[in-house]
C-alpha atoms as a PDB file:
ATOM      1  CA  UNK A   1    -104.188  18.660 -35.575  1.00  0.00           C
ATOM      2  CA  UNK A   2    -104.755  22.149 -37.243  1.00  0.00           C
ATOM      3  CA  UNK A   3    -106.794  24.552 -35.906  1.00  0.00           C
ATOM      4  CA  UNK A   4    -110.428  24.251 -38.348  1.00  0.00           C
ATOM      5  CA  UNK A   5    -110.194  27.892 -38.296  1.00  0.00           C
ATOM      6  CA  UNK A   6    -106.709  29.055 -39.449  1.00  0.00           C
ATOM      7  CA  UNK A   7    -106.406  25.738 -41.811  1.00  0.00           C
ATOM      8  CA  UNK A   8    -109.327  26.128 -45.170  1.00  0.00           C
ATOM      9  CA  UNK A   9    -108.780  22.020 -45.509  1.00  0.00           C
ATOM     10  CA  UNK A  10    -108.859  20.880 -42.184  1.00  0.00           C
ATOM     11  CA  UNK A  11    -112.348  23.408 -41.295  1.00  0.00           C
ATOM     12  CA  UNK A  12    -113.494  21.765 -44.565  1.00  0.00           C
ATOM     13  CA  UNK A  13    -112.641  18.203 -42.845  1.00  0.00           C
ATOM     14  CA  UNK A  14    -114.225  19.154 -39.332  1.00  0.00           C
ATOM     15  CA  UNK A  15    -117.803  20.544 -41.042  1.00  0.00           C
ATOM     16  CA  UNK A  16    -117.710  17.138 -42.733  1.00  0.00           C
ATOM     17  CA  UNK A  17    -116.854  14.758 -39.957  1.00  0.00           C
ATOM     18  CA  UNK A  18    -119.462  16.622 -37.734  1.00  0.00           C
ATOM     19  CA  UNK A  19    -121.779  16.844 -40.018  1.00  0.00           C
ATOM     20  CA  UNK A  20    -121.935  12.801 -40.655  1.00  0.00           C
ATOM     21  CA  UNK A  21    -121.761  12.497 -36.991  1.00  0.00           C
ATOM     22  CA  UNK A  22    -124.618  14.314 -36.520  1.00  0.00           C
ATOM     23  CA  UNK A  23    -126.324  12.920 -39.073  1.00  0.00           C
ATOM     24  CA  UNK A  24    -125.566   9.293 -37.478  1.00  0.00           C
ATOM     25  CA  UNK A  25    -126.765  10.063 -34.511  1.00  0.00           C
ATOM     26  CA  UNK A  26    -130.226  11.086 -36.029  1.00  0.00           C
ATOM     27  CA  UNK A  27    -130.128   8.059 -38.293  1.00  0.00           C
ATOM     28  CA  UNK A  28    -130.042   5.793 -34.921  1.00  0.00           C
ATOM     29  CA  UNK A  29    -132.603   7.726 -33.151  1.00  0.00           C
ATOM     30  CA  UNK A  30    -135.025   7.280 -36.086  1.00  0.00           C
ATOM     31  CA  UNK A  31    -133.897   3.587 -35.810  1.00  0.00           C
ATOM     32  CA  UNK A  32    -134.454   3.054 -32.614  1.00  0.00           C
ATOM     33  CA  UNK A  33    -137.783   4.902 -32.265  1.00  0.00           C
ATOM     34  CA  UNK A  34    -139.000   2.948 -35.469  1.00  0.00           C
ATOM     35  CA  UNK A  35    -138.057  -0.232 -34.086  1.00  0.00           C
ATOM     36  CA  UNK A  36    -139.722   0.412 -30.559  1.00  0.00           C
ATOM     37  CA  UNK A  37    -143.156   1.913 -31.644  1.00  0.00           C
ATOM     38  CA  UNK A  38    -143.141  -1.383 -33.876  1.00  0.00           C
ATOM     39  CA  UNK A  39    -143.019  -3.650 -30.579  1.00  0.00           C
ATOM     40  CA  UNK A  40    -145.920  -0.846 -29.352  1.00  0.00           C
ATOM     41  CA  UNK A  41    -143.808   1.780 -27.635  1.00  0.00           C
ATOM     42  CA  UNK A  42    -146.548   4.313 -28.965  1.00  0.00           C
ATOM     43  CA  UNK A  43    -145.542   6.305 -26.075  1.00  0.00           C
ATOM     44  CA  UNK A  44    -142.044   6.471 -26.371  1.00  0.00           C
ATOM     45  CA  UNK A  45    -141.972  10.124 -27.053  1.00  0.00           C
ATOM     46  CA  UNK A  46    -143.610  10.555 -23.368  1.00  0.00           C
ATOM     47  CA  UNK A  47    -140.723   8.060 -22.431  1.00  0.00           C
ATOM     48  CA  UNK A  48    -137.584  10.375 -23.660  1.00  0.00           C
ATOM     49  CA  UNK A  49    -139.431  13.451 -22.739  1.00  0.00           C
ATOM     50  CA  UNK A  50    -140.438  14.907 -25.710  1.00  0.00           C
ATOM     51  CA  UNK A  51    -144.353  13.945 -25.815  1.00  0.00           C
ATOM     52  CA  UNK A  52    -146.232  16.971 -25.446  1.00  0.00           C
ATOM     53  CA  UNK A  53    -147.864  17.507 -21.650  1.00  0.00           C
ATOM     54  CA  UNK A  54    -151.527  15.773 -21.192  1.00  0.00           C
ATOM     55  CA  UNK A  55    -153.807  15.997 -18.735  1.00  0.00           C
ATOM     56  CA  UNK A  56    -157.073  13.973 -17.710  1.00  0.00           C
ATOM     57  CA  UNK A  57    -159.851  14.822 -15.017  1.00  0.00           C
ATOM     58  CA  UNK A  58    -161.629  12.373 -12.065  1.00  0.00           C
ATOM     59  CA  UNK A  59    -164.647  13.659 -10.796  1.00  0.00           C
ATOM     60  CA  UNK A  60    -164.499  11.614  -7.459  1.00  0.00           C
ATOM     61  CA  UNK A  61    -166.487  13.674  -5.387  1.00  0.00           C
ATOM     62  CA  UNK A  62    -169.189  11.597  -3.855  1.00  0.00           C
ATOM     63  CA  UNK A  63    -171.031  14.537  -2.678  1.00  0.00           C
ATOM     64  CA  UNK A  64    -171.004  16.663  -5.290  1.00  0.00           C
ATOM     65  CA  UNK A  65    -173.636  16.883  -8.766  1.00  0.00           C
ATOM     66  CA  UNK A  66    -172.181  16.976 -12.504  1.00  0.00           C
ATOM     67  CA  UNK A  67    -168.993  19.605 -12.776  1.00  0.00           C
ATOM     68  CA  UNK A  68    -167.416  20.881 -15.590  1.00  0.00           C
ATOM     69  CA  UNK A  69    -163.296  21.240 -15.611  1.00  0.00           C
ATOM     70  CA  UNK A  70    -161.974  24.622 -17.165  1.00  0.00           C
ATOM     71  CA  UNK A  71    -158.539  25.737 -18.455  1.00  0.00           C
ATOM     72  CA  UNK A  72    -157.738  29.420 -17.982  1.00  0.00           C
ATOM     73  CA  UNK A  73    -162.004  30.116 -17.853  1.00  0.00           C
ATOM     74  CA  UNK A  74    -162.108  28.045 -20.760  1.00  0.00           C
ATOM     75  CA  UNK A  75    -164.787  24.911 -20.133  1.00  0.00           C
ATOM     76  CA  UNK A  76    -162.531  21.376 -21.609  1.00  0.00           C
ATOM     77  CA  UNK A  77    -164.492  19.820 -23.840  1.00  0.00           C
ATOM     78  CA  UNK A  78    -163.955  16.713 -22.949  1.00  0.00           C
ATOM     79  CA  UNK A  79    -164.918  17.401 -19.008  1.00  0.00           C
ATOM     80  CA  UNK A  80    -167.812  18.941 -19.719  1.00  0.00           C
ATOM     81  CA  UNK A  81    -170.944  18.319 -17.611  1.00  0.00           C
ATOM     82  CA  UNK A  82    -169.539  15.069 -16.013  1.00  0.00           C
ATOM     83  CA  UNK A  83    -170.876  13.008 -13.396  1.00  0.00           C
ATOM     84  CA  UNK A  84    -169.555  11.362 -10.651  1.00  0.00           C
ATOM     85  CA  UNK A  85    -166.702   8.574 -11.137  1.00  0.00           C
ATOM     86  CA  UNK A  86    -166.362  10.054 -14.893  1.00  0.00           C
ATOM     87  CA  UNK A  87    -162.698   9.924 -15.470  1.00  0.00           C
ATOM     88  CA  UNK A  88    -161.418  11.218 -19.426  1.00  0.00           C
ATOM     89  CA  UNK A  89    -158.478  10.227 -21.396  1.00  0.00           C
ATOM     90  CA  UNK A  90    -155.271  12.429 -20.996  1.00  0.00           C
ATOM     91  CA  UNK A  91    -155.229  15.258 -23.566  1.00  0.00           C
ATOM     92  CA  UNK A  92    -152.406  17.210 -24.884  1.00  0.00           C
ATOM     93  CA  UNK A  93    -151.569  20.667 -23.583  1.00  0.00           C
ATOM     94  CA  UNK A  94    -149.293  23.854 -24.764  1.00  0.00           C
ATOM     95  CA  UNK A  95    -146.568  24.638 -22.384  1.00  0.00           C
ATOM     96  CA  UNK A  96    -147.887  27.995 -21.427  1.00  0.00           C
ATOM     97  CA  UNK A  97    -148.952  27.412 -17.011  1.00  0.00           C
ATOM     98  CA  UNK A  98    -152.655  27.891 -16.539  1.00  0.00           C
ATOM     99  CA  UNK A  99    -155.484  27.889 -13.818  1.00  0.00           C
ATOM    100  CA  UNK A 100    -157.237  25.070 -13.798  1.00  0.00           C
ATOM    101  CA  UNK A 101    -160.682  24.860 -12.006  1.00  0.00           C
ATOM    102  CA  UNK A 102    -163.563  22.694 -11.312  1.00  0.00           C
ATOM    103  CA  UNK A 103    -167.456  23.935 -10.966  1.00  0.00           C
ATOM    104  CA  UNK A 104    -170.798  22.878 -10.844  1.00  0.00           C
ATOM    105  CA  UNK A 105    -172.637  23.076 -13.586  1.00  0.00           C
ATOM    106  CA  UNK A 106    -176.215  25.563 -13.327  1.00  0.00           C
ATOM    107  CA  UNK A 107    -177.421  28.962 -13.609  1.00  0.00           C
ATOM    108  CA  UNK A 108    -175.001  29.824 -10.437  1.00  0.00           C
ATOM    109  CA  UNK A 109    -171.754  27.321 -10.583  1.00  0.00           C
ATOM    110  CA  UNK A 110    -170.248  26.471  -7.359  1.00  0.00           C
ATOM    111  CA  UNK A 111    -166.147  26.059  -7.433  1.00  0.00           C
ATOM    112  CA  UNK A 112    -165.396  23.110  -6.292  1.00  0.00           C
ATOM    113  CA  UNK A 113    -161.357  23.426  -6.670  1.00  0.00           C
ATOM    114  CA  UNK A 114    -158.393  25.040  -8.399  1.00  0.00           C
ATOM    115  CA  UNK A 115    -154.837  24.030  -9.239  1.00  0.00           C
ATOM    116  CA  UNK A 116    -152.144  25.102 -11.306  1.00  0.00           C
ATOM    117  CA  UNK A 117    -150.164  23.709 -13.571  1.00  0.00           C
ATOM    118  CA  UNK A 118    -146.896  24.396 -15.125  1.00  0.00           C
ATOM    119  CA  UNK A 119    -146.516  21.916 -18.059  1.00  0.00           C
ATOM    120  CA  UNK A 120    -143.313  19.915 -18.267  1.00  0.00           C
ATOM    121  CA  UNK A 121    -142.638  18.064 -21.575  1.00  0.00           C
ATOM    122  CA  UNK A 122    -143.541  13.931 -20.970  1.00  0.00           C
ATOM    123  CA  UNK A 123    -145.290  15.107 -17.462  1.00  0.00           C
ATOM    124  CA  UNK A 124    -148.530  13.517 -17.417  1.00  0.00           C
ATOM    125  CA  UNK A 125    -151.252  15.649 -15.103  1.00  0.00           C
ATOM    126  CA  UNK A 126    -154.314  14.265 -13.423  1.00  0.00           C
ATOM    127  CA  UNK A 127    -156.956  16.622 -11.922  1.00  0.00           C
ATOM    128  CA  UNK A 128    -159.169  15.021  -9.374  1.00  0.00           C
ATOM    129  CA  UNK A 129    -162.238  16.889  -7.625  1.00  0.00           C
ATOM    130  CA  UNK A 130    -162.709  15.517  -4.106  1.00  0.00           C
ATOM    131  CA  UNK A 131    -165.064  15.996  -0.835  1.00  0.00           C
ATOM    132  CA  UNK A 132    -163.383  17.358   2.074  1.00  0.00           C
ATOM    133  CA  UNK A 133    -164.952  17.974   5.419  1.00  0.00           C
ATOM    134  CA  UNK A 134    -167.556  18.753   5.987  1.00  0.00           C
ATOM    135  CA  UNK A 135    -169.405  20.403   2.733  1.00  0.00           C
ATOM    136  CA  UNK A 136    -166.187  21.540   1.899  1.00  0.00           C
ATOM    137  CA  UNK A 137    -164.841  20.583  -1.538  1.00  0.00           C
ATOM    138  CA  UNK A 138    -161.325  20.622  -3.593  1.00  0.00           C
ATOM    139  CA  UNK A 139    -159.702  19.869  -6.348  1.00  0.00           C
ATOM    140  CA  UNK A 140    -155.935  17.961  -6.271  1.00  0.00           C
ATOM    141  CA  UNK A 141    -153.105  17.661  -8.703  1.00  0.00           C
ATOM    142  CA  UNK A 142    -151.057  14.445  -9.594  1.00  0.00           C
ATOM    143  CA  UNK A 143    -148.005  15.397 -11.196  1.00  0.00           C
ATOM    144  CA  UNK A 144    -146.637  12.037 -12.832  1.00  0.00           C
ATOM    145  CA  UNK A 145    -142.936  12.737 -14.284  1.00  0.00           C
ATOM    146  CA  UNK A 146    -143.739   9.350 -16.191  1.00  0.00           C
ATOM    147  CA  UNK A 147    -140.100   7.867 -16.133  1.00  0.00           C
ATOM    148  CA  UNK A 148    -140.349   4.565 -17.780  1.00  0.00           C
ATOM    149  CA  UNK A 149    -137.602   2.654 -19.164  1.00  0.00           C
ATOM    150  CA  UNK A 150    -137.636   2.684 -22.820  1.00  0.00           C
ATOM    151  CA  UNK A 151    -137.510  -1.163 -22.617  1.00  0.00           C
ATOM    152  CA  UNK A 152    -140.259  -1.717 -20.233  1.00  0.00           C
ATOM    153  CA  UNK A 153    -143.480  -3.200 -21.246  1.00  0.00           C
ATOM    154  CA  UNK A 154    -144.801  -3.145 -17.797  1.00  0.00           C
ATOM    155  CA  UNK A 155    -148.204  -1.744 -16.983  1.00  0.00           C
ATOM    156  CA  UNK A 156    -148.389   1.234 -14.626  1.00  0.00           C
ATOM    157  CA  UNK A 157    -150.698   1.715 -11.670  1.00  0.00           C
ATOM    158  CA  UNK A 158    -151.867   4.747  -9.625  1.00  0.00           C
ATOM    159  CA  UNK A 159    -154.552   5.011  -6.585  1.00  0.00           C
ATOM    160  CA  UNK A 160    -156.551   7.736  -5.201  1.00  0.00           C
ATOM    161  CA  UNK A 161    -158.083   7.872  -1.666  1.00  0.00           C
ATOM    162  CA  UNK A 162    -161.289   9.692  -2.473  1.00  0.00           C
ATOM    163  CA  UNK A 163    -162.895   8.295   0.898  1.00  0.00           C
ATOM    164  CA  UNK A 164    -163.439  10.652   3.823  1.00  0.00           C
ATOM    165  CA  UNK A 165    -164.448   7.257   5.753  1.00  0.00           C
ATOM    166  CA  UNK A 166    -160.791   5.937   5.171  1.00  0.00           C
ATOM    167  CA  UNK A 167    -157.983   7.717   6.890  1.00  0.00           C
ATOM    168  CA  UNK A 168    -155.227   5.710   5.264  1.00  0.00           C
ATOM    169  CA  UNK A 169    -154.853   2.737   2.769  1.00  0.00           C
ATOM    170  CA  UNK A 170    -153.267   0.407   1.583  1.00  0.00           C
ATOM    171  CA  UNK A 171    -153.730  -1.688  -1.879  1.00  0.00           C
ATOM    172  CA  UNK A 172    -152.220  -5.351  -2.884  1.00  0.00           C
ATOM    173  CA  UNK A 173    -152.184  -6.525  -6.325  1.00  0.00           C
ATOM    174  CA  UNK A 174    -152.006 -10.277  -5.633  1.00  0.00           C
ATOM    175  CA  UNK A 175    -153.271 -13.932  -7.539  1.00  0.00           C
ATOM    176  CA  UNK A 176    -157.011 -14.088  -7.201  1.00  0.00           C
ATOM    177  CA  UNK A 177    -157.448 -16.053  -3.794  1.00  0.00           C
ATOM    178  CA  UNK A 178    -154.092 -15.268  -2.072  1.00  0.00           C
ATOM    179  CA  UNK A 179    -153.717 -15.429   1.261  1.00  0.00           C
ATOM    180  CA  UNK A 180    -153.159 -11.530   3.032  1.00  0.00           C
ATOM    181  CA  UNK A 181    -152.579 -12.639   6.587  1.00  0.00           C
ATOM    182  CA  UNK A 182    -148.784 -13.388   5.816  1.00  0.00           C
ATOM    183  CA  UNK A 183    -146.760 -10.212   7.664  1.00  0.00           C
ATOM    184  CA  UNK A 184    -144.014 -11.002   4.513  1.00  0.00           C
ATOM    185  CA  UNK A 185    -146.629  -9.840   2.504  1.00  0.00           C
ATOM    186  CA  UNK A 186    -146.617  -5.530   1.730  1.00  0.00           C
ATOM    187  CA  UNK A 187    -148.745  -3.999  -0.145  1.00  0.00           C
ATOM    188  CA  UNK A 188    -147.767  -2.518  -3.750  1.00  0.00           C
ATOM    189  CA  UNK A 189    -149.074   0.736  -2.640  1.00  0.00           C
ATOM    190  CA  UNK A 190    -148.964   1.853   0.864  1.00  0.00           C
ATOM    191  CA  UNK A 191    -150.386   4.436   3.234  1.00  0.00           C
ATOM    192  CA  UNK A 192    -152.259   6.715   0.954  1.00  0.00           C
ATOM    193  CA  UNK A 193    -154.198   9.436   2.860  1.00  0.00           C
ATOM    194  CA  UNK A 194    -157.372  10.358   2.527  1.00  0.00           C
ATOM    195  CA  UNK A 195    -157.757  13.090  -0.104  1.00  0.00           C
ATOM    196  CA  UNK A 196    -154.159  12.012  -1.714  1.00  0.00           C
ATOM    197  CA  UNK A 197    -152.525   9.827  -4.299  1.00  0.00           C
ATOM    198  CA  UNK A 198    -150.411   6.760  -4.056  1.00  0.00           C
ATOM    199  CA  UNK A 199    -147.697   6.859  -4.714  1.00  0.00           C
ATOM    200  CA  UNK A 200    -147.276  10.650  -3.532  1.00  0.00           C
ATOM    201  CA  UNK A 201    -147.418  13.082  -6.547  1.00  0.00           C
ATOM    202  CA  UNK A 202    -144.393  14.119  -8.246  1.00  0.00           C
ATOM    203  CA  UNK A 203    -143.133  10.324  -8.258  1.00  0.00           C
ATOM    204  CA  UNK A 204    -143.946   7.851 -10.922  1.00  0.00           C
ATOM    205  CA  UNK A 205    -146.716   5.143 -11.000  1.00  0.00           C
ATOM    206  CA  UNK A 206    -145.724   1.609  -9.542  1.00  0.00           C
ATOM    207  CA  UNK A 207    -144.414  -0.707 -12.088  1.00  0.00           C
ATOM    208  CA  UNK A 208    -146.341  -4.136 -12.662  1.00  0.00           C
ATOM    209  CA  UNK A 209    -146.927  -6.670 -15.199  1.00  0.00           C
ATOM    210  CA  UNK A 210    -149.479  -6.646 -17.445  1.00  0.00           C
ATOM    211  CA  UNK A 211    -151.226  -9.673 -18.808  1.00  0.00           C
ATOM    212  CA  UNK A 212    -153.418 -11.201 -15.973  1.00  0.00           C
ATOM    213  CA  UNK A 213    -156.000 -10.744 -13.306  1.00  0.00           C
ATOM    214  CA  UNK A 214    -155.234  -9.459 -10.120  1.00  0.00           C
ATOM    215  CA  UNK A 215    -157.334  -9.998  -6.488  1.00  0.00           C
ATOM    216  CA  UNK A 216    -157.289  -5.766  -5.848  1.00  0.00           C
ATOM    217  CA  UNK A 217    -157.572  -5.625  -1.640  1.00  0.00           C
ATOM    218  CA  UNK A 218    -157.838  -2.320  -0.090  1.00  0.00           C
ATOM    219  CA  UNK A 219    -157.214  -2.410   3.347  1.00  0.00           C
ATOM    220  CA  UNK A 220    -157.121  -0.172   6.315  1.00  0.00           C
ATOM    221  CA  UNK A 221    -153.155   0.875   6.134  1.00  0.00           C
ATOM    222  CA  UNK A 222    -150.428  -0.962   8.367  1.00  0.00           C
ATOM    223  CA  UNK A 223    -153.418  -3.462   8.908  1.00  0.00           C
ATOM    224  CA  UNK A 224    -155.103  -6.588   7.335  1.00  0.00           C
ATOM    225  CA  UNK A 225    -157.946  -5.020   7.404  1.00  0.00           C
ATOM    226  CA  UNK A 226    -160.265  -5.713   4.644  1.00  0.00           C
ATOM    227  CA  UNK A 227    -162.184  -2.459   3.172  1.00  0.00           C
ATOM    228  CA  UNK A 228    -162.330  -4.144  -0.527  1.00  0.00           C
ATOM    229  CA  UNK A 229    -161.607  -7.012  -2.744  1.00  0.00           C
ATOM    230  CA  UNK A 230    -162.453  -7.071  -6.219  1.00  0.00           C
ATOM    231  CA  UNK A 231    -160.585  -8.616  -9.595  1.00  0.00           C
ATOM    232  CA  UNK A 232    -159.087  -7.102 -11.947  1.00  0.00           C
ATOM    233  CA  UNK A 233    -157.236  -7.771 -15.449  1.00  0.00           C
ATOM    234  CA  UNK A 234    -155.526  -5.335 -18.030  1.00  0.00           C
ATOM    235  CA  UNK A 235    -152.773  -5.733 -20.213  1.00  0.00           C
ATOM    236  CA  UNK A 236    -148.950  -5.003 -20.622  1.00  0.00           C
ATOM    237  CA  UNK A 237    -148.329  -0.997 -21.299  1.00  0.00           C
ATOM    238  CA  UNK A 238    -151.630   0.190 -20.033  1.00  0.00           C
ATOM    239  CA  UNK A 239    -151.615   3.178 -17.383  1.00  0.00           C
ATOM    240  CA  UNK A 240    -154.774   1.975 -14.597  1.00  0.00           C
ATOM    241  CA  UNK A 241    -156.109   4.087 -12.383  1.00  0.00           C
ATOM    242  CA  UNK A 242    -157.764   3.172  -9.196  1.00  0.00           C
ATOM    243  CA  UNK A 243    -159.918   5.212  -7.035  1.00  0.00           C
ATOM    244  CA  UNK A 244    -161.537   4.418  -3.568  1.00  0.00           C
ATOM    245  CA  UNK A 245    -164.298   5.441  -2.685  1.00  0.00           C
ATOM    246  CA  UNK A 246    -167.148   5.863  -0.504  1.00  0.00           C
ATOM    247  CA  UNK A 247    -169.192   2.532  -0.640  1.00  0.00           C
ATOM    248  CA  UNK A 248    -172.601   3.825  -0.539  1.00  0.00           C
ATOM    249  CA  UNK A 249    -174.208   0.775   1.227  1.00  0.00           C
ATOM    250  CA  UNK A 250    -171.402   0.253   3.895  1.00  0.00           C
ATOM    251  CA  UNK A 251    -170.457   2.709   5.685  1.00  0.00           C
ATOM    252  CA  UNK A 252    -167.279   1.308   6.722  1.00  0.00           C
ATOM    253  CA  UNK A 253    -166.385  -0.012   3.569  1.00  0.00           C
ATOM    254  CA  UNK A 254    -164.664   1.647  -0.092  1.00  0.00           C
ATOM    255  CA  UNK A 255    -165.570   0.706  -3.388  1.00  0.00           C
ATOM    256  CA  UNK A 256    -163.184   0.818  -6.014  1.00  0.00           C
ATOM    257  CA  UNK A 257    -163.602   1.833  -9.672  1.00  0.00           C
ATOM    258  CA  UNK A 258    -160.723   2.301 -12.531  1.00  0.00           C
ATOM    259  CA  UNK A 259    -159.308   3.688 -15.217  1.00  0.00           C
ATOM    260  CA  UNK A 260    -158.027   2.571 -18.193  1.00  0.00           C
ATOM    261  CA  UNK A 261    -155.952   4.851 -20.157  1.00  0.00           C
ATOM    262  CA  UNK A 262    -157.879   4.887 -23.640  1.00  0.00           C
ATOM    263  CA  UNK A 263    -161.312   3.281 -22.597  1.00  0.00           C
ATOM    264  CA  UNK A 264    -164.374   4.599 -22.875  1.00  0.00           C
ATOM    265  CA  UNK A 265    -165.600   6.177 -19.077  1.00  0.00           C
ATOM    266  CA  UNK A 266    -164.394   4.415 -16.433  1.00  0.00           C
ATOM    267  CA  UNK A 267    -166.090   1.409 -14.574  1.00  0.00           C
ATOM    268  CA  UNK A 268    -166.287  -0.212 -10.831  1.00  0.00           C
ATOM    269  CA  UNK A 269    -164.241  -2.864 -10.285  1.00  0.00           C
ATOM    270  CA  UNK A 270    -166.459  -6.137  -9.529  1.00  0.00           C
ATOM    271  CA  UNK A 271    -166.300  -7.417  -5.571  1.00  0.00           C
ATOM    272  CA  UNK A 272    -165.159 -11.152  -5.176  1.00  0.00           C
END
């Protein structure tokens, strides 16, 4: 084949070929994006990783009055003045990395936390204000790289162990009134630390389908050991999160309440 360069026709015929090549290939893409926000891939752009960055705030610390989450010095308006167990929507971000902290809210604010973050296109961040011990307070980042198959219409779950009373948990999603005893029975999130997310930050949320109600146990981790049980239903393609808790009439026990993506607040999830 000539050289496009040396040969006027044949640079004439690459330019062309390319060009409806290229043109093709953004055809498809508008194609196939069409097609799957019309079977309610809204988030598809997250998906393929070109979704601006969001992130979302969980005041989960039992201990601590209404705070107010800040970007930079820059009070979110959305995070303003929130109680305890408020949890907002995810919110789009620039890509430019930024202090985020956490503070009372009064005369004299008291930090509670910091973290940074350093946006990634699709990322999805989650900052979560938490006790520690003593009077001692923080603030953690969940870094979710949100890696879901373009096909999948599965519903995505998270936990966080916001309960200085529980070293270590574990949660099962099963049918309302299963049986836990079975040892061929794991949890679908393991082992979560006090003070930490499950799974671990950095790795997505656990698949599962959408489209029912699910017994939610929390036990002790490695154990049978019953700290919760509560029902919950939600439906295919929603992002839940859970968070444990302090229960504030057991000492030994959690409560759990969840998150939505796109509701209003968040809510407890009822006992059974």
């Amino acid at each position: 084949m000539d050289c496009p360069h040396e040969n006027p026709t044949a640079l004439f015929r690459f330019i062309a070929l390319n060009a409806m090549t290229s043109l093709a290939k953004v055809l498809f893409a508008g194609v196939a994006l069409a097609a799957l926000s019309a079977c309610g891939g809204g988030d598809t752009a997250s998906r393929l990783d070109l979704a601006n960055p969001t992130v979302r705030f969980v005041h989960a610390a039992a201990g601590v009055p209404a705070v107010t989450l800040s970007r930079a010095g820059v009070a979110q308006s959305d995070s303003t003045n929130v109680p305890y167990q408020y949890v907002s929507n995810y919110s789009d971000i620039d890509m430019s990395t930024a202090d985020w902290s956490v503070a009372t809210v009064g005369a004299v604010p008291v930090a509670v936390g910091q973290v940074s973050i350093p946006p990634v296109r699709g990322n999805k961040y989650t900052v979560v204000a938490l006790d520690g011990a003593g009077t001692l307070t923080r603030a953690i980042l969940i870094v979710d790289p949100y890696n879901k198959s373009l096909t999948s219409d599965s519903a995505r779950l998270r936990v966080v162990n916001a309960s200085p009373n529980a070293p270590s948990i574990d949660v099962y999603m099963t049918a309302v009134g299963a049986d836990l005893t079975p040892v061929s029975l794991l949890p679908n999130i393991a082992a979560t630390l006090s003070g930490q997310p499950g799974p671990a930050s950095g790795t997505d949320s656990v698949d599962i389908p959408g489209g029912t109600v699910y017994q939610v146990t929390v036990t002790t981790a490695a154990t049978k050991t019953m700290l919760f049980k509560g029902a919950l239903g939600f439906a295919p393609n929603q992002d839940i999160l859970l968070v444990a808790v302090p229960d504030p009439l057991l000492p030994n026990q959690v409560a759990v309440f969840f998150k939505i993506e796109g509701s209003n607040g968040s809510a407890a999830v009822p006992g059974i």
